[in-house]
N, C-alpha and C. Protein backbone atom coordinates (compact mmCIF):
# COMPACT_ATOMS: atom_id res chain seq x y z
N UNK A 1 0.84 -1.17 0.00
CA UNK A 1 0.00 0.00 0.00
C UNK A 1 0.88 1.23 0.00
N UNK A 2 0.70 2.05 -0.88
CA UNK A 2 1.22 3.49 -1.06
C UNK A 2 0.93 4.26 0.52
N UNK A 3 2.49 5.00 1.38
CA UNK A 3 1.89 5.88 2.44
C UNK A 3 1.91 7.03 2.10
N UNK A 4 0.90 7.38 2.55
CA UNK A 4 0.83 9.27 2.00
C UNK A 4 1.85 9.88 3.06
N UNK A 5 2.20 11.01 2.58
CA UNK A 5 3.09 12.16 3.83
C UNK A 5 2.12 12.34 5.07
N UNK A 6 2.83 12.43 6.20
CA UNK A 6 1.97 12.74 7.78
C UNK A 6 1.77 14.15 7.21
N UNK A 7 2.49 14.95 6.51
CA UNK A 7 1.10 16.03 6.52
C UNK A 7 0.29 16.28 5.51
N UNK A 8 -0.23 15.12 5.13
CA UNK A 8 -1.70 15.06 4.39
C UNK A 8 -2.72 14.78 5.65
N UNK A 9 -3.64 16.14 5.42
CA UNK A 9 -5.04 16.24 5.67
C UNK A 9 -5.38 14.48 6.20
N UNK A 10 -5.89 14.64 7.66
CA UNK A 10 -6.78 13.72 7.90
C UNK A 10 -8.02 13.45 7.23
N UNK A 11 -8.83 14.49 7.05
CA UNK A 11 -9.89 14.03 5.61
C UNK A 11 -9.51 13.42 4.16
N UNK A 12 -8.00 13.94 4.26
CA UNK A 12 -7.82 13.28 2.39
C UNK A 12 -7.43 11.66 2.95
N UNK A 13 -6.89 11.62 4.39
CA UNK A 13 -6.26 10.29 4.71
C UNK A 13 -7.34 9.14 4.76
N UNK A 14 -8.20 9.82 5.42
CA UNK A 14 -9.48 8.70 5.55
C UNK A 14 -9.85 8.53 4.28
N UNK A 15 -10.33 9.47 3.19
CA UNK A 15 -10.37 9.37 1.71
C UNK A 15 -9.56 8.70 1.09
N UNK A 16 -8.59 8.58 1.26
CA UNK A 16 -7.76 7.33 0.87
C UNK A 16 -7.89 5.86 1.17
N UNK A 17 -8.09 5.52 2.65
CA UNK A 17 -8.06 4.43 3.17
C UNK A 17 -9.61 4.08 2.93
N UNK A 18 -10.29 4.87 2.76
CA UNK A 18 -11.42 4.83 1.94
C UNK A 18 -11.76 3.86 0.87
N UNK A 19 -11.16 4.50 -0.19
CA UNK A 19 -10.89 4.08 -1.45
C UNK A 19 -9.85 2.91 -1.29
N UNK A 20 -8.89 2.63 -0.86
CA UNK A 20 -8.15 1.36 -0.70
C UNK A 20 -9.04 0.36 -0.61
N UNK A 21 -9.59 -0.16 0.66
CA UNK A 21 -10.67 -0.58 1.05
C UNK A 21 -11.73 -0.85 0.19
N UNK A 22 -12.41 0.17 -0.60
CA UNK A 22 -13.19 -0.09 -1.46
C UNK A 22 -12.72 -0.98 -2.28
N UNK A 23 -11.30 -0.62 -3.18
CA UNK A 23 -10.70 -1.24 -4.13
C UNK A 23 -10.62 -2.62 -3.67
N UNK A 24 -10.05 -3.33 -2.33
CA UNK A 24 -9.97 -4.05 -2.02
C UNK A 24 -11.02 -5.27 -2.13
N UNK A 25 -12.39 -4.37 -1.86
CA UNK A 25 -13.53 -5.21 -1.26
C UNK A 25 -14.14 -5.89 -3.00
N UNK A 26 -14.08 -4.61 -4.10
CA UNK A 26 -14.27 -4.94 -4.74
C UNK A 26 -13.42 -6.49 -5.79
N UNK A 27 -12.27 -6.02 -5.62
CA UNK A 27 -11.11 -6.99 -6.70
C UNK A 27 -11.75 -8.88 -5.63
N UNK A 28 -12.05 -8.17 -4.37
CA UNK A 28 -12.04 -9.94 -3.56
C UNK A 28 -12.91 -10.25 -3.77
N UNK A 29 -14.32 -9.66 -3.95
CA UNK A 29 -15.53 -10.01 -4.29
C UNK A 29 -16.33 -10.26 -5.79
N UNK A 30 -15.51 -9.67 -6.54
CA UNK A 30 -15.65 -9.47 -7.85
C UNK A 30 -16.73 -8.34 -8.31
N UNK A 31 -17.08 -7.37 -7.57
CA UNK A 31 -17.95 -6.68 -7.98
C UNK A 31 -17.54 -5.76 -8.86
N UNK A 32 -18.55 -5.66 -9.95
CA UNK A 32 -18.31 -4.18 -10.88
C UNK A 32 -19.03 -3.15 -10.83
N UNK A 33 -20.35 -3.43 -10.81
CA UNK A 33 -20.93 -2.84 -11.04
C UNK A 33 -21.62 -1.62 -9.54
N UNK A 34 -21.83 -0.05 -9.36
CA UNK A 34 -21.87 0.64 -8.40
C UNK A 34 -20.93 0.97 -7.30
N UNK A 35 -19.90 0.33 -8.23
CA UNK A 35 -18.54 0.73 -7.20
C UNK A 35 -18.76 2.60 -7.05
N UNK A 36 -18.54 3.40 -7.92
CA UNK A 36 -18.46 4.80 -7.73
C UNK A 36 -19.56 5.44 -6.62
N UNK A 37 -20.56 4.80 -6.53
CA UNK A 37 -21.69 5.03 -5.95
C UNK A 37 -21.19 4.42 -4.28
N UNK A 38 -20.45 3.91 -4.37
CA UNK A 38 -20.19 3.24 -2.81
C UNK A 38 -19.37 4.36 -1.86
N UNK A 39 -19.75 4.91 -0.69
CA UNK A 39 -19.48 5.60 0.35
C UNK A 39 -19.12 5.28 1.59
N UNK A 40 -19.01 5.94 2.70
CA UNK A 40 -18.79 4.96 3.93
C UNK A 40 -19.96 4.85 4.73
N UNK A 41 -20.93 5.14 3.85
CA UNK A 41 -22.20 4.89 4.70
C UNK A 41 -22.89 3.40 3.88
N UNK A 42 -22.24 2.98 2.57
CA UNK A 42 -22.57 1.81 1.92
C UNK A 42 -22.38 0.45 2.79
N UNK A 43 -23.73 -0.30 3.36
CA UNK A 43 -23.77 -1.24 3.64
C UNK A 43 -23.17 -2.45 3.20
N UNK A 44 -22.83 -3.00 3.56
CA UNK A 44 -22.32 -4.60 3.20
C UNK A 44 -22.47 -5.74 3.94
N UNK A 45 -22.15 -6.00 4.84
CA UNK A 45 -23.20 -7.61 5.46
C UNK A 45 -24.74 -7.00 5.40
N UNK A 46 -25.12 -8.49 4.56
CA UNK A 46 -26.11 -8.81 4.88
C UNK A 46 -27.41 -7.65 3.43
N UNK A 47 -26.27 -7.09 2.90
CA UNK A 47 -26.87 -5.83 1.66
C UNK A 47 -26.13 -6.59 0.53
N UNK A 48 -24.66 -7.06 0.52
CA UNK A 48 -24.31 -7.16 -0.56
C UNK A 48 -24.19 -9.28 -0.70
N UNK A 49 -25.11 -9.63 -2.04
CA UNK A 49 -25.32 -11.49 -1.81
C UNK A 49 -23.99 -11.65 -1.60
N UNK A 50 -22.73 -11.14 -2.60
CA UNK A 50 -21.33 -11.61 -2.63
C UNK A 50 -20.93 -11.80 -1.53
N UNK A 51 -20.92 -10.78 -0.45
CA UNK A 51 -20.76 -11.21 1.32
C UNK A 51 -21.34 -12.14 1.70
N UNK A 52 -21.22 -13.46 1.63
CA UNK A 52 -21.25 -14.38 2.14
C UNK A 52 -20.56 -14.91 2.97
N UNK A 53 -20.50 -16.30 3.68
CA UNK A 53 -19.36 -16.80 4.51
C UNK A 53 -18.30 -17.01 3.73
N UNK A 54 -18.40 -17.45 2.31
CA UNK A 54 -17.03 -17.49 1.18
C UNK A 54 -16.57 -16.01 0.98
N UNK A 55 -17.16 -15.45 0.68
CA UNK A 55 -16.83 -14.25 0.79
C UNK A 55 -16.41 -12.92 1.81
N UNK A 56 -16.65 -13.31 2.73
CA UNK A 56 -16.00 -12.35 4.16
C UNK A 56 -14.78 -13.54 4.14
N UNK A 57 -14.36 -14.30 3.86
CA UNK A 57 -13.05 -15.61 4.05
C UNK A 57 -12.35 -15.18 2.68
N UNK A 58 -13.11 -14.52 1.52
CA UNK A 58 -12.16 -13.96 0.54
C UNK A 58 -11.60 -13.00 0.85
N UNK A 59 -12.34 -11.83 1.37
CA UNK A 59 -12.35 -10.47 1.71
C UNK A 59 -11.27 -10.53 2.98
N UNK A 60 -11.66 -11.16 3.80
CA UNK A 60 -10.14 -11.03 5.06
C UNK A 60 -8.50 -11.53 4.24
N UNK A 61 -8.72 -12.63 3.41
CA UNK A 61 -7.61 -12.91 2.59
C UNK A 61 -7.11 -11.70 1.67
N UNK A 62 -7.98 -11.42 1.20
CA UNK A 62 -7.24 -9.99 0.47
C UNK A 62 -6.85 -8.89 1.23
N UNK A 63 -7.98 -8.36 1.84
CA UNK A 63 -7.60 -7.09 3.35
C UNK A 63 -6.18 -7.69 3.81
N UNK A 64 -5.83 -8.83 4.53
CA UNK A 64 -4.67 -8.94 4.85
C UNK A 64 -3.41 -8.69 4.28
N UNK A 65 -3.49 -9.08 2.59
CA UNK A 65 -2.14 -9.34 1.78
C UNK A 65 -1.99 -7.74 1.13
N UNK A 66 -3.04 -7.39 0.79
CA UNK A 66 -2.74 -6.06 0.38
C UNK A 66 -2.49 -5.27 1.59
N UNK A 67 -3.23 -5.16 3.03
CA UNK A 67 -2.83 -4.21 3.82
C UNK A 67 -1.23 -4.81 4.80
N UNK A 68 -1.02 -6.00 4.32
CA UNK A 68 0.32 -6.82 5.18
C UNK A 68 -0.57 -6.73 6.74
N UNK A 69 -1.78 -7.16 7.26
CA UNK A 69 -2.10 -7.40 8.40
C UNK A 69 -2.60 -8.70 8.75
N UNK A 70 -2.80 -8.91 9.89
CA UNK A 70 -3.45 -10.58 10.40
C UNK A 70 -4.56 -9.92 11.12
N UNK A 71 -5.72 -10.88 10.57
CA UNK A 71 -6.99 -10.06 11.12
C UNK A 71 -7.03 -11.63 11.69
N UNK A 72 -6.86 -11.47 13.53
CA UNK A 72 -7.98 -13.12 14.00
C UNK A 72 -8.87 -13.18 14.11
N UNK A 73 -9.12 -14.50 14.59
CA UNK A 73 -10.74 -15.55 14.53
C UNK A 73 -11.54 -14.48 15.10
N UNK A 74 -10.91 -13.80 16.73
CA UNK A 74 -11.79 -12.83 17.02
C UNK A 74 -12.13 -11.92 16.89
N UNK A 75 -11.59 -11.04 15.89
CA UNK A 75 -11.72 -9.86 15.52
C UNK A 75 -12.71 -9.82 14.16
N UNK A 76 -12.84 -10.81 13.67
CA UNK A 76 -13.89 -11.34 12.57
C UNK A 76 -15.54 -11.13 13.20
N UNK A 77 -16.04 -9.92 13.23
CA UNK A 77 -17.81 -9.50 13.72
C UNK A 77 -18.34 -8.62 12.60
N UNK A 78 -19.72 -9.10 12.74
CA UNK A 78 -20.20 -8.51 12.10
C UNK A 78 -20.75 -6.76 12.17
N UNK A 79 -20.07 -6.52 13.23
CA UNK A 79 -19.55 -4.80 13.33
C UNK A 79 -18.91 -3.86 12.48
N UNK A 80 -17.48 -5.14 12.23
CA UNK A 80 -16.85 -4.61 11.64
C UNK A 80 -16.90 -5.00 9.99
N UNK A 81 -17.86 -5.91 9.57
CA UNK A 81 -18.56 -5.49 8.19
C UNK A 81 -19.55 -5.14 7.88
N UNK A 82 -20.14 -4.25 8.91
CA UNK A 82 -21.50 -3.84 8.35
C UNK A 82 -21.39 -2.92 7.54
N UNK A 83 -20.59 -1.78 7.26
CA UNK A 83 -20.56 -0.71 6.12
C UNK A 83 -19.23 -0.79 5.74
N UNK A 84 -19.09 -0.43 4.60
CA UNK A 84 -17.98 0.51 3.97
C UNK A 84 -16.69 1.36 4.63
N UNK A 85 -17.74 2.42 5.67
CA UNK A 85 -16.91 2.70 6.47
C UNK A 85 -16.29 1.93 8.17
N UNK A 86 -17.43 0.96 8.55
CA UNK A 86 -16.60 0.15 9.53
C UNK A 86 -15.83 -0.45 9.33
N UNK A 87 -15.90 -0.85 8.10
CA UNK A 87 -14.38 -1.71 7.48
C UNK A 87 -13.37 -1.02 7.50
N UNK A 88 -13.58 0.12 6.56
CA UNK A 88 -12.02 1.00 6.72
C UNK A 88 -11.68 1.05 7.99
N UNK A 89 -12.54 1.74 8.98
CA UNK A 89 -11.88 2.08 10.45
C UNK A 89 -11.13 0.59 10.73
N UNK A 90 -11.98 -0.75 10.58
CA UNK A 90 -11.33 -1.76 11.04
C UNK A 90 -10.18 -1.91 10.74
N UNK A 91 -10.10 -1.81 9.43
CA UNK A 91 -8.76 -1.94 8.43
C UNK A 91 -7.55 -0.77 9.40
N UNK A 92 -7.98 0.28 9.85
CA UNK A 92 -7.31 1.31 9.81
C UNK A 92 -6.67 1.08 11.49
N UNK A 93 -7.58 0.28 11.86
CA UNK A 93 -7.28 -0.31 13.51
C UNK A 93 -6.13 -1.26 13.57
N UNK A 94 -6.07 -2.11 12.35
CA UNK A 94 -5.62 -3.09 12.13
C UNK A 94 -4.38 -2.41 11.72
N UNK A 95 -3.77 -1.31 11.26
CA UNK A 95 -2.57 -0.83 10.60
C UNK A 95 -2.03 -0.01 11.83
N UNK A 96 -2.87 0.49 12.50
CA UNK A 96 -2.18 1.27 13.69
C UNK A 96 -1.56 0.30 15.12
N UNK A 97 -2.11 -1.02 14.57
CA UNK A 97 -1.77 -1.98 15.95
C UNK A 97 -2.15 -1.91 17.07
């Protein structure tokens, strides 16, 4: 993952990790179609069919290799895939250690 400079804007940073994330969710899931339309208020468990149990087991496999993190057994809730944006924060929890 590309790091931006510490003095980029916390709004452009989250906008980034944003869009990572998105990119991510999409390439593991295969989705094409309404990606641009997706925000951090865009639902996903339980909104998108591709989120499935194969699919949150694709989606942690990719989140990991692209972000270089280990997400465990317990940190796997459905909290942290209910939107767009709980993921990023998760993701973003997961990079700060």
């Amino acid at each position: 993952m590309m790091e931006l400079p510490p003095e980029v804007p916390v709004m452009l940073r989250r906008r980034y990790d944003l869009e990572a994330v998105k990119g991510v969710l999409a390439r593991a899931l295969e989705l094409d179609a309404g990606l641009e339309d997706m925000d951090e208020h865009t639902p996903l468990l339980g909104a998108l069919p591709e989120l499935d149990s194969i699919g949150v087991l694709s989606l942690i496999t990719a989140l990991e290799e692209h972000f270089g993190i280990v997400i465990a057994d317990d940190e796997v809730s459905a909290a942290n895939f209910q939107s767009l944006g709980s993921l990023a924060a998760f993701v973003q929890r997961a990079l700060d250690g």
